[in-house]
C-alpha atoms as a PDB file:
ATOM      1  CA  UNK A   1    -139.731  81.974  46.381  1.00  0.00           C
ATOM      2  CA  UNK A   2    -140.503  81.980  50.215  1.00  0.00           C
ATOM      3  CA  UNK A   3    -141.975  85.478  49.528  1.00  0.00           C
ATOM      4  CA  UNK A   4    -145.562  83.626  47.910  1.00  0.00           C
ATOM      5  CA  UNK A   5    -145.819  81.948  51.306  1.00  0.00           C
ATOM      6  CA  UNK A   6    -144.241  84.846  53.599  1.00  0.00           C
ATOM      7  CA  UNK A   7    -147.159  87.485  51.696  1.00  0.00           C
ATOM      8  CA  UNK A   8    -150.121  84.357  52.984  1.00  0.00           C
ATOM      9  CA  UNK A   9    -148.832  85.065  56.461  1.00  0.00           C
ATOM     10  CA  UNK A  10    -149.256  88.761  56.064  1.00  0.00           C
ATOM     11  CA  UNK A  11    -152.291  88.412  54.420  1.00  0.00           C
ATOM     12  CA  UNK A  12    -153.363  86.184  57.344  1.00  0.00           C
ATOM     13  CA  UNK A  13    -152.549  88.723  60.019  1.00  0.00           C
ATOM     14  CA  UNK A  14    -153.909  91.513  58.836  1.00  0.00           C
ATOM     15  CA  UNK A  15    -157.085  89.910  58.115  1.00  0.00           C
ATOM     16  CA  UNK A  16    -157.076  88.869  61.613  1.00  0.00           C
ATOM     17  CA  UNK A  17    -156.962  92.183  62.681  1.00  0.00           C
ATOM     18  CA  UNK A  18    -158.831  93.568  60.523  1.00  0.00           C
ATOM     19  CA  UNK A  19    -162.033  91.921  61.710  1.00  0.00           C
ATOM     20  CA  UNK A  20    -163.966  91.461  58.413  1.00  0.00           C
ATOM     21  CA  UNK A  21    -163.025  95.378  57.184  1.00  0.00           C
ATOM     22  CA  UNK A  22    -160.933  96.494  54.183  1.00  0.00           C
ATOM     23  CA  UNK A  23    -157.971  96.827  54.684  1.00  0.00           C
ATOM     24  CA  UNK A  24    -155.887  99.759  52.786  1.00  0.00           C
ATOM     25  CA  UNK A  25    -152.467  99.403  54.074  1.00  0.00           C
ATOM     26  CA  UNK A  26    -149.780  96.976  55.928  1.00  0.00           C
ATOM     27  CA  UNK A  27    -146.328  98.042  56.989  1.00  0.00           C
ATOM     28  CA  UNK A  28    -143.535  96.019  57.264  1.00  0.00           C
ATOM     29  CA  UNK A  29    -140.323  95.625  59.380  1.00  0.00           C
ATOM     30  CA  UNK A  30    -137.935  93.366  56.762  1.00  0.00           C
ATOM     31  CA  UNK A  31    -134.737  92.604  58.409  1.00  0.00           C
ATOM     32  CA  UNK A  32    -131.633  92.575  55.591  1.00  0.00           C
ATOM     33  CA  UNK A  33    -130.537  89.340  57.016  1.00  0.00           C
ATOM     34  CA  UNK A  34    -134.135  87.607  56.210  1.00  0.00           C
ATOM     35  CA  UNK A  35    -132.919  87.458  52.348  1.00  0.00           C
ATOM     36  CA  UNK A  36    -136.404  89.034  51.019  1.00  0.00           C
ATOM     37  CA  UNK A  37    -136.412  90.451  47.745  1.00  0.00           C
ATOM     38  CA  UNK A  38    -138.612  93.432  48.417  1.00  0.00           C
ATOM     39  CA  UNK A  39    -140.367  93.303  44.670  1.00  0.00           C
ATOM     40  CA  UNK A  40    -141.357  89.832  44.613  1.00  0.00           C
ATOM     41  CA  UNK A  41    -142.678  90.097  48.022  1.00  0.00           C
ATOM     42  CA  UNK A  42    -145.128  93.190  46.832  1.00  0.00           C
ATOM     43  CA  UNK A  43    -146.187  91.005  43.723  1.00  0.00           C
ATOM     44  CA  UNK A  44    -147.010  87.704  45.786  1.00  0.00           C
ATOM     45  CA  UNK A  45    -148.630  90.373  48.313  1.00  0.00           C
ATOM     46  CA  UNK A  46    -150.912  91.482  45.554  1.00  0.00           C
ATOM     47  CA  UNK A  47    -151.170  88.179  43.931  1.00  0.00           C
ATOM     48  CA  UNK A  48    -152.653  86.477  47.301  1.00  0.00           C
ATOM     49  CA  UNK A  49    -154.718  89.306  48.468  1.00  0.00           C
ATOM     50  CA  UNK A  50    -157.145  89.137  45.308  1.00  0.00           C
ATOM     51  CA  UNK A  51    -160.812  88.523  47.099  1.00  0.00           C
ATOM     52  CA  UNK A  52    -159.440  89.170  50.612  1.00  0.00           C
ATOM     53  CA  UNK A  53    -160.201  91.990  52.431  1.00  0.00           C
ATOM     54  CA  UNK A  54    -156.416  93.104  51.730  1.00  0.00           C
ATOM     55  CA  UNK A  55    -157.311  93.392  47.806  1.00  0.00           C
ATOM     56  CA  UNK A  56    -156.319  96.732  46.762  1.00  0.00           C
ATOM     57  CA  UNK A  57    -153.976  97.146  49.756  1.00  0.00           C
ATOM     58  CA  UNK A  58    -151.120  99.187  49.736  1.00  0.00           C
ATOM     59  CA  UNK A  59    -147.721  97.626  51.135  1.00  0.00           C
ATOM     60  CA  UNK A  60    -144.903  99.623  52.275  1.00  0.00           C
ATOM     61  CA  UNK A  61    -141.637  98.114  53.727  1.00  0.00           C
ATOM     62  CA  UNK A  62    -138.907  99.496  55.852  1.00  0.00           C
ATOM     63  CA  UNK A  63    -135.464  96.998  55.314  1.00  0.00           C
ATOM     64  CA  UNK A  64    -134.071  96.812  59.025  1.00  0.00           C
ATOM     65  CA  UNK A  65    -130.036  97.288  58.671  1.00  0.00           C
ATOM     66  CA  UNK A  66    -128.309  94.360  59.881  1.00  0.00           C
ATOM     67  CA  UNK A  67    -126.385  95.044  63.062  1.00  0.00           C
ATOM     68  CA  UNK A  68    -123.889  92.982  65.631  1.00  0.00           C
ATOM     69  CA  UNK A  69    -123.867  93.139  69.136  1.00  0.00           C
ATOM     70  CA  UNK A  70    -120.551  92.302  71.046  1.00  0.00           C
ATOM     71  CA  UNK A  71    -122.016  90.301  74.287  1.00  0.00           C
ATOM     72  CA  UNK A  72    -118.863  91.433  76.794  1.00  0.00           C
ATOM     73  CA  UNK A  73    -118.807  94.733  75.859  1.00  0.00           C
ATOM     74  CA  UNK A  74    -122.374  95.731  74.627  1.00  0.00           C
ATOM     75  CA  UNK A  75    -120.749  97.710  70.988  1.00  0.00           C
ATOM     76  CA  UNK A  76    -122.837  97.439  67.993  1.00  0.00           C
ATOM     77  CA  UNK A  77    -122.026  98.195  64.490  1.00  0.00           C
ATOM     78  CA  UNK A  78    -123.119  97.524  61.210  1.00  0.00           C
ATOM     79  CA  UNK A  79    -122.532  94.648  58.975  1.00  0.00           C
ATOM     80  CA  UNK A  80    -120.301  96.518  56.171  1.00  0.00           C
ATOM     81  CA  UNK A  81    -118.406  92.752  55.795  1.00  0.00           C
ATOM     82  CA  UNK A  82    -119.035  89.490  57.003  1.00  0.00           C
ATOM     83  CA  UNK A  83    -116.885  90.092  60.250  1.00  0.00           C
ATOM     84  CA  UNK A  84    -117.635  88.708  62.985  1.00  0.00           C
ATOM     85  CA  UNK A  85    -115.419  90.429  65.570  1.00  0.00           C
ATOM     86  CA  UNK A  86    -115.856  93.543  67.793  1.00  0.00           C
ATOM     87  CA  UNK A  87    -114.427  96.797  66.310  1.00  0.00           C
ATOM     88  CA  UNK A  88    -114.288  98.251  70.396  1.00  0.00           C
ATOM     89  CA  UNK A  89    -112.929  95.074  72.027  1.00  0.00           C
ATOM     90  CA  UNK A  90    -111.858  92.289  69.204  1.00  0.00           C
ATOM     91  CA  UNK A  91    -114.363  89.721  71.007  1.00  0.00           C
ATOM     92  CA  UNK A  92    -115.984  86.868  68.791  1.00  0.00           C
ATOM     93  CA  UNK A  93    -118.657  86.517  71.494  1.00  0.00           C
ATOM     94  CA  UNK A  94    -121.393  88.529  69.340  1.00  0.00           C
ATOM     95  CA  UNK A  95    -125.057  87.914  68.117  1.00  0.00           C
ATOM     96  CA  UNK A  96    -127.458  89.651  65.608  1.00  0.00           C
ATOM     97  CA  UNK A  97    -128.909  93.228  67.498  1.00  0.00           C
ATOM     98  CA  UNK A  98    -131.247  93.636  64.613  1.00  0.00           C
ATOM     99  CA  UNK A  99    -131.495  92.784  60.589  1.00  0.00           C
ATOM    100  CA  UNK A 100    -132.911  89.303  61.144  1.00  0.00           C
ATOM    101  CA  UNK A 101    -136.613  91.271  61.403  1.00  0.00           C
ATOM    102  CA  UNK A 102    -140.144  90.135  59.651  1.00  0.00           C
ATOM    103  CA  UNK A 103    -143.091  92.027  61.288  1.00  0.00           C
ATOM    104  CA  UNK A 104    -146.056  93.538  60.323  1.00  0.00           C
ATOM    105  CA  UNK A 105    -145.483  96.502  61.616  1.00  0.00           C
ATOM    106  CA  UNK A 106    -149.150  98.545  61.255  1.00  0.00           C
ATOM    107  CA  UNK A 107    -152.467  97.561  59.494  1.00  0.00           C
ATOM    108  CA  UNK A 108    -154.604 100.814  57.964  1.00  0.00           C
ATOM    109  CA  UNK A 109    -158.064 100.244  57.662  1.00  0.00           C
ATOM    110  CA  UNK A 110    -160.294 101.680  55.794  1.00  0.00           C
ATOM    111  CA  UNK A 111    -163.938 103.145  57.673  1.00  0.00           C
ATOM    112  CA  UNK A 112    -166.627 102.642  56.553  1.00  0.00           C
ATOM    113  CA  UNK A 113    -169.314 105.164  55.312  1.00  0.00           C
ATOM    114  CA  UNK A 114    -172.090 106.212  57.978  1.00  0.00           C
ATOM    115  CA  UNK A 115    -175.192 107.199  56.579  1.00  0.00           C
ATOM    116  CA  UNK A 116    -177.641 108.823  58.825  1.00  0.00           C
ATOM    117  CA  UNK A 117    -180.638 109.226  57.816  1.00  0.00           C
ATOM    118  CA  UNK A 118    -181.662 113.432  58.379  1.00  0.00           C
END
């Protein structure tokens, strides 16, 4: 259920940015090591946004594959298994390249109207 308090700190951020206008649209960068069910996180979304300027708002999400790094030898890969080993060199001297992402990627906000008076 860390998706009720993950959707506060998106609200939060693009409020921030949004400077007191409506905001129509938030992107996301989820990372498929960060364990975030992508449904629940667009209900809580719209669940915490009522009376914020993010009411309404539209949120799309792109899942960041989860990738390994070998540190002597620079390969990457995907994670197809939990194994931790180099395909190139057979190292176990690897970290997380990407997958472990949770960033609000863009805000869209909507103008408002401008009414001159002919």
């Amino acid at each position: 259920m860390h998706e009720l308090s993950l959707s506060s700190a998106i609200i939060a951020t693009a409020e921030k940015h949004a400077a007191g206008r409506r905001v129509a649209l938030v992107t996301l960068r989820v990372g498929a090591l960060r364990q975030v069910v992508p449904e629940t996180l667009e209900f809580y979304f719209g669940f915490v946004a009522r009376g914020t300027a993010c009411e309404g708002a539209r949120l799309e999400q792109e899942v960041v594959d989860a990738r390994l790094r070998c540190t002597p030898c620079g390969t990457e890969w995907d994670i197809e298994v939990p194994a931790f080993r180099c395909p190139t060199c057979g190292g176990a001297d690897v970290a997380v390249a990407s997958g472990n992402e949770f960033e609000v990627e863009s805000i869209e906000i909507e103008e408002a109207a401008c009414i001159a008076p002919r």
